[in-house]
Each structure stands twice: as C-alpha cells, then as structure tokens.
N, C-alpha and C. Protein backbone atom coordinates (compact mmCIF):
# COMPACT_ATOMS: atom_id res chain seq x y z
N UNK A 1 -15.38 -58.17 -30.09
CA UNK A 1 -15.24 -57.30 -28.95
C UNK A 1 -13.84 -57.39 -28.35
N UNK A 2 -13.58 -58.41 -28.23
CA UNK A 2 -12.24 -58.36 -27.35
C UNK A 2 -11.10 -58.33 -28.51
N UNK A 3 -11.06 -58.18 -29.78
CA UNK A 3 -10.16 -58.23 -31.13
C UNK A 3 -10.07 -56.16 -30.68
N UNK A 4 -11.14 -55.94 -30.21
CA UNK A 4 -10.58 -54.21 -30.08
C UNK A 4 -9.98 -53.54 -28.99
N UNK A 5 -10.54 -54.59 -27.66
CA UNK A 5 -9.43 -54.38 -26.86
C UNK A 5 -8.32 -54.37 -26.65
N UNK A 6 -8.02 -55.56 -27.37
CA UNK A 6 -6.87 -55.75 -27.69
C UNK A 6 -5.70 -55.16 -28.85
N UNK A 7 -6.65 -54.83 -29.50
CA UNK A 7 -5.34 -53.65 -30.41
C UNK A 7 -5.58 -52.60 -29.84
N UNK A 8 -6.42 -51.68 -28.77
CA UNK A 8 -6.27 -51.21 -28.25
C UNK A 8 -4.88 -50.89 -27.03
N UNK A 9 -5.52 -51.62 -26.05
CA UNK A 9 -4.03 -52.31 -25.55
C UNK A 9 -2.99 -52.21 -25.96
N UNK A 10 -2.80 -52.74 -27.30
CA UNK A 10 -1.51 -53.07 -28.25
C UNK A 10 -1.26 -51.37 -28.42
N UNK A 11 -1.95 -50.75 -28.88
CA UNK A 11 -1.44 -49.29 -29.37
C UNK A 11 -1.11 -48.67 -27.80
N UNK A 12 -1.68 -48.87 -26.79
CA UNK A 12 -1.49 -48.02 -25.48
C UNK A 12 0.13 -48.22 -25.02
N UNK A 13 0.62 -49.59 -25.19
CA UNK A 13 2.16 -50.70 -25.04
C UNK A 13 2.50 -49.79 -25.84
N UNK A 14 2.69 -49.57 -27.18
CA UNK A 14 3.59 -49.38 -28.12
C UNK A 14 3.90 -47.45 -27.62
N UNK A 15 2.67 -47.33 -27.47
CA UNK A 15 2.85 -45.77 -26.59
C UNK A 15 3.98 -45.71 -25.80
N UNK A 16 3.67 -46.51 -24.77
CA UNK A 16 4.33 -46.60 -23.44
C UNK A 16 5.66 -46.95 -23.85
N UNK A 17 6.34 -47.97 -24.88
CA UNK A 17 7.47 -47.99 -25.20
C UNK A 17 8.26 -47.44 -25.84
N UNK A 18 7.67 -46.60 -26.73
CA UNK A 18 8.28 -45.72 -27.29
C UNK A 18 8.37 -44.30 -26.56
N UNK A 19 8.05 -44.11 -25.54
CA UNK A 19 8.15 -43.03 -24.44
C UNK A 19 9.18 -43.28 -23.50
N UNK A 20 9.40 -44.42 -22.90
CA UNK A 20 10.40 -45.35 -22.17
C UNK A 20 11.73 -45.78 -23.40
N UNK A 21 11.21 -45.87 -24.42
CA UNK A 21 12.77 -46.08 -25.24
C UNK A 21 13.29 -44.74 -25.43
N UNK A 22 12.39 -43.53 -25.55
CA UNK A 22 13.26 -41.81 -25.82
C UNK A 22 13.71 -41.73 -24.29
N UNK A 23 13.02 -41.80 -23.44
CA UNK A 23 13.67 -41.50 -22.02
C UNK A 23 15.22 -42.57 -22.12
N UNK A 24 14.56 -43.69 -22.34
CA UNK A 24 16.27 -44.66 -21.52
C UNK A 24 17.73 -44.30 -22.19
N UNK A 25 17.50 -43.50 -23.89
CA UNK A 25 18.29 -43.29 -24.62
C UNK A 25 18.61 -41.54 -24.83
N UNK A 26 17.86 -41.24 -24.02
CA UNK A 26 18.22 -39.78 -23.76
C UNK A 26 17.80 -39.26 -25.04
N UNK A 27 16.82 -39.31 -26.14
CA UNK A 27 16.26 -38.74 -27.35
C UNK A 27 15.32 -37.87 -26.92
N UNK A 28 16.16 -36.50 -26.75
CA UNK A 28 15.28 -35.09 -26.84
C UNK A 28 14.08 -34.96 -27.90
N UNK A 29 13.24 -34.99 -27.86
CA UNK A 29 11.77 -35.06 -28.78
C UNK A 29 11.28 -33.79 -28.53
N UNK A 30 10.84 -33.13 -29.60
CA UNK A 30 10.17 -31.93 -29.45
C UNK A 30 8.39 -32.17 -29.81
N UNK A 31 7.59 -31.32 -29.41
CA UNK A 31 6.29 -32.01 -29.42
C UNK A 31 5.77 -32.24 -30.79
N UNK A 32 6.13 -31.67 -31.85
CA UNK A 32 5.96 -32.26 -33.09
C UNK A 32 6.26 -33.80 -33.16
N UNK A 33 7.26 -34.02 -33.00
CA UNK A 33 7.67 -35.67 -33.25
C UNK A 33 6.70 -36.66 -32.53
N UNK A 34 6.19 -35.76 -30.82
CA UNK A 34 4.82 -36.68 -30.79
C UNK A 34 3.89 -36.50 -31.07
N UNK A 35 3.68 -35.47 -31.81
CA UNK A 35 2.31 -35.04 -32.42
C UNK A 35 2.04 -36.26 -33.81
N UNK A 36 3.13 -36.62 -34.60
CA UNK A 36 3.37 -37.10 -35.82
C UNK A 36 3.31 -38.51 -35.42
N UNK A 37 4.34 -38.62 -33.98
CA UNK A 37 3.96 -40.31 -33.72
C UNK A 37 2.82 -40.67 -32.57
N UNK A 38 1.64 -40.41 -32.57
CA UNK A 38 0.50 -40.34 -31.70
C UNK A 38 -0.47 -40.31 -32.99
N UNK A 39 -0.22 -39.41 -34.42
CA UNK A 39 -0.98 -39.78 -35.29
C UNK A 39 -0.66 -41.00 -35.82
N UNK A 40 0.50 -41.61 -35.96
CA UNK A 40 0.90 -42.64 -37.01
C UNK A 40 0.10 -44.22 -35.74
N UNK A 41 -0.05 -44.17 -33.95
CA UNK A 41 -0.78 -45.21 -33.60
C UNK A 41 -1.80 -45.04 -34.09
N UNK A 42 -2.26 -43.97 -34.22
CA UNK A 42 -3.89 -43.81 -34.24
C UNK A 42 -4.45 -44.28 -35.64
N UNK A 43 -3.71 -43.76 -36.84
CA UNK A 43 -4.28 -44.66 -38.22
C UNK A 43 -3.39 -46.32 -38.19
N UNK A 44 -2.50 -46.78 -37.34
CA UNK A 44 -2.70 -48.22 -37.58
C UNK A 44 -3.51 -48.92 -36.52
N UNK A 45 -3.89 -47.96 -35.66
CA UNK A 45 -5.24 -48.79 -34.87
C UNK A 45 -6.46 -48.46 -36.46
N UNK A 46 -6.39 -47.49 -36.94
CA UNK A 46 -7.34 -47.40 -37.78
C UNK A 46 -7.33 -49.09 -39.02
N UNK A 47 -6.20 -48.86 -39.17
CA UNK A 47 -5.57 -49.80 -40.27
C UNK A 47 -6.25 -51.06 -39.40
N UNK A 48 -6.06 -51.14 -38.42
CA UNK A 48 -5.95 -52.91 -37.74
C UNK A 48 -7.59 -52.89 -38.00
N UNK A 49 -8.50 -51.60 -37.28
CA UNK A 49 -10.10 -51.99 -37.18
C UNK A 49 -10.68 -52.00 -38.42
N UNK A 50 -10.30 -51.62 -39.32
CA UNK A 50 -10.52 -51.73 -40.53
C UNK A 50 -10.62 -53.17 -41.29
N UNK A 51 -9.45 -53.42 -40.81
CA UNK A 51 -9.26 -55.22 -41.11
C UNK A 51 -10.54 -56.04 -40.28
N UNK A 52 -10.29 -55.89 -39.01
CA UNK A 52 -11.37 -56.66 -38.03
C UNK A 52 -12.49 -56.22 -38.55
N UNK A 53 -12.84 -55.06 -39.05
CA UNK A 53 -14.23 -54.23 -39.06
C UNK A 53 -14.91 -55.66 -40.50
N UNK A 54 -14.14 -55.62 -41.72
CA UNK A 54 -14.52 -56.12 -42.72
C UNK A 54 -14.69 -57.71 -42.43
N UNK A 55 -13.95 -58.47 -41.35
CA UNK A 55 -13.53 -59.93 -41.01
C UNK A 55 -14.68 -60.10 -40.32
N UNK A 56 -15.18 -59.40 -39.32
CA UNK A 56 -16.42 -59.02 -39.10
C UNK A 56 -17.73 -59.34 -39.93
N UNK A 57 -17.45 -58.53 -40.88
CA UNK A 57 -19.11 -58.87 -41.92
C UNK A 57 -18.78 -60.09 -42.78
N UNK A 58 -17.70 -60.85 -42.67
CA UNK A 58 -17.39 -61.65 -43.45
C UNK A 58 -17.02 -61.57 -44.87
N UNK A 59 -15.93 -60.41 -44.98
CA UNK A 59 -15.50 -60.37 -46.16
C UNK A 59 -13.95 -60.48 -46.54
N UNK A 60 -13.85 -61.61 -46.24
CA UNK A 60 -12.18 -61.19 -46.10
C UNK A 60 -11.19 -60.97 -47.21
N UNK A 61 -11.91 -61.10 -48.45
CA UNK A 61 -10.92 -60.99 -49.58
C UNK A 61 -10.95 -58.82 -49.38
N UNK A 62 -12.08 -58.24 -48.90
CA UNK A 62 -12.03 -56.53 -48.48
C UNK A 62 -11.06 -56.30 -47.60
N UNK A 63 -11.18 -57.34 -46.31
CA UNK A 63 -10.14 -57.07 -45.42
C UNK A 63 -8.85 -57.44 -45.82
N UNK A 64 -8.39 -58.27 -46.28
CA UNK A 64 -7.21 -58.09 -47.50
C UNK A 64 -6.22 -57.12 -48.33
N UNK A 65 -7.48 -56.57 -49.07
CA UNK A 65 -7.38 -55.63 -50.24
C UNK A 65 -7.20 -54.29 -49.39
N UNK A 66 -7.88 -53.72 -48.47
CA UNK A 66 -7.92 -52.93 -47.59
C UNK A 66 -6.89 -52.91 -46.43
N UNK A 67 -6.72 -54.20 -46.29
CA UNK A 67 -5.33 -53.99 -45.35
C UNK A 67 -4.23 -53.92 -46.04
N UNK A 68 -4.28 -54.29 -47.03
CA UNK A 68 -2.51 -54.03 -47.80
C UNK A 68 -2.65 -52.57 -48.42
N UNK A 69 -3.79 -52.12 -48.76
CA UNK A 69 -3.59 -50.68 -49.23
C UNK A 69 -3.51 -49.46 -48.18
N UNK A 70 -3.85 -49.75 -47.12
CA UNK A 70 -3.87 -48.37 -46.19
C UNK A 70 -2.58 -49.30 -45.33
N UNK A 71 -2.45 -50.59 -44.95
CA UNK A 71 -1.32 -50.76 -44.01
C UNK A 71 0.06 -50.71 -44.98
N UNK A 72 0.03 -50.35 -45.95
CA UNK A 72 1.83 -49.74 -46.51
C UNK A 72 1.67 -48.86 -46.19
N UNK A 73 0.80 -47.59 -46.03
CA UNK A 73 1.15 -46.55 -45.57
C UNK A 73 1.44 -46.15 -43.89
N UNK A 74 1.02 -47.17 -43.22
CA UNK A 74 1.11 -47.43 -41.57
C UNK A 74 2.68 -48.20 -41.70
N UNK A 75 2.94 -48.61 -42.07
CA UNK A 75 4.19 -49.41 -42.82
C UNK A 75 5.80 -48.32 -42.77
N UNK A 76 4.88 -47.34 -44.13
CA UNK A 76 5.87 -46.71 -44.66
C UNK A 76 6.06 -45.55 -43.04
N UNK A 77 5.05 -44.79 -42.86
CA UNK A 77 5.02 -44.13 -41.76
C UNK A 77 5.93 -44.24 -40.80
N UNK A 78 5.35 -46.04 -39.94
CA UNK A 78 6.37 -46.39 -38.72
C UNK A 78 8.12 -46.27 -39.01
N UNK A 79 7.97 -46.53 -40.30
CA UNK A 79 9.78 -46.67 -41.24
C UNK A 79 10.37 -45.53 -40.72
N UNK A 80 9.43 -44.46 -41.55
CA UNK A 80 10.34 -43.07 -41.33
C UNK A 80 10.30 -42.57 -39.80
N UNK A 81 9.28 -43.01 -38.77
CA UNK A 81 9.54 -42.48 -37.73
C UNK A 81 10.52 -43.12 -37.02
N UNK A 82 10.91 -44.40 -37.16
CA UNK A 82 11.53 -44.91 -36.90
C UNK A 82 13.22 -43.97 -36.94
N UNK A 83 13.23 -44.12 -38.39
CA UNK A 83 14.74 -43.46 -39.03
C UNK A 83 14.88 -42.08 -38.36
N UNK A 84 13.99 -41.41 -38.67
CA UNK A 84 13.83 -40.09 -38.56
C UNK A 84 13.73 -39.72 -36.86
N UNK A 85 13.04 -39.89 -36.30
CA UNK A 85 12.36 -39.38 -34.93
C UNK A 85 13.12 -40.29 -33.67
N UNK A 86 12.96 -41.14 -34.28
CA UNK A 86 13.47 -42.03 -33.07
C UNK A 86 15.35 -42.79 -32.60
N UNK A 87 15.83 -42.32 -33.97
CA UNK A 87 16.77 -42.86 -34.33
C UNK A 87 18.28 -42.26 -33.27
N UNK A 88 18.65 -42.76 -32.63
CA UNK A 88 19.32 -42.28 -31.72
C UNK A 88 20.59 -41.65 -32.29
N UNK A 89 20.67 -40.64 -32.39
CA UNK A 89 21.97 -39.52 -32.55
C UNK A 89 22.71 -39.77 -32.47
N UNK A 90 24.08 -40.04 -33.08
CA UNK A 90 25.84 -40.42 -32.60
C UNK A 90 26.47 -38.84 -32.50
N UNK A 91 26.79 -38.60 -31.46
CA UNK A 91 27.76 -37.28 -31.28
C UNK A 91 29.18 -37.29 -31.64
C-alpha cells in the first residue's frame, strides 16, 4: 500500500519539476510536448507498479524480467524527452 503512494507521489514531484524547470529556464512548450511528457510519467508509474504488482505475489525473477523489458522503454522515452523537449535552446 504505501510502495503506491509513494511512486505516486514520486510521479506528482517529477510533474511539478519538470513544470518549474520549463518555467525557471524560459522553455516555451507547446501542448504536445506535455501531452508526450504526462504520457511518458504515466507508463513509468506503469513500469514501477508492474514491478511492485509481481514483488507482490512473490515473483521476483517476473518482476525482473518485466522490469527490464518495459523499463528500457520508460528509459529510452525519458532520454529523448529529455534531449528533445526539454533541452534548453542556445540562441
């Protein structure tokens, strides 16, 4: 119970900072870029309950196998939004 609050939480922070890092750096975002990064919290909260979900029934060699195959793509995702979306502009 409290393993979901808490990545909960964790995804609400990472919200909040990445909203506060485009404001402090002046990164004009158009609503696509948060459309794309609002999906990319939402499948690594998926990614994280997935893990807890299987650690849960006691399987952890699933939660394993399952977290390294869907979290490279939460991985690769955060990368490019990173580069791509968030990456502050030199004029």
């Amino acid at each position: 119970m409290i393993a979901h609050l808490l990545i909960g939480a964790l995804a609400m922070a990472v919200l909040f900072f990445l909203a506060d890092y485009a404001r402090k750096n002046e990164i004009a975002l158009k609503w696509w870029h948060w459309v794309l990064t609002i999906l990319g919290i939402i499948y690594a909260v998926f990614v994280l309950e997935l893990i807890v979900g299987f650690l849960g029934e006691g399987a952890p060699q699933a939660a394993l196998v399952m977290g390294l195959v869907t979290g490279i793509v939460a991985i690769i995702w955060a990368v490019l939004l990173g580069r791509f979306v968030f990456n502050k502009k030199e004029a």
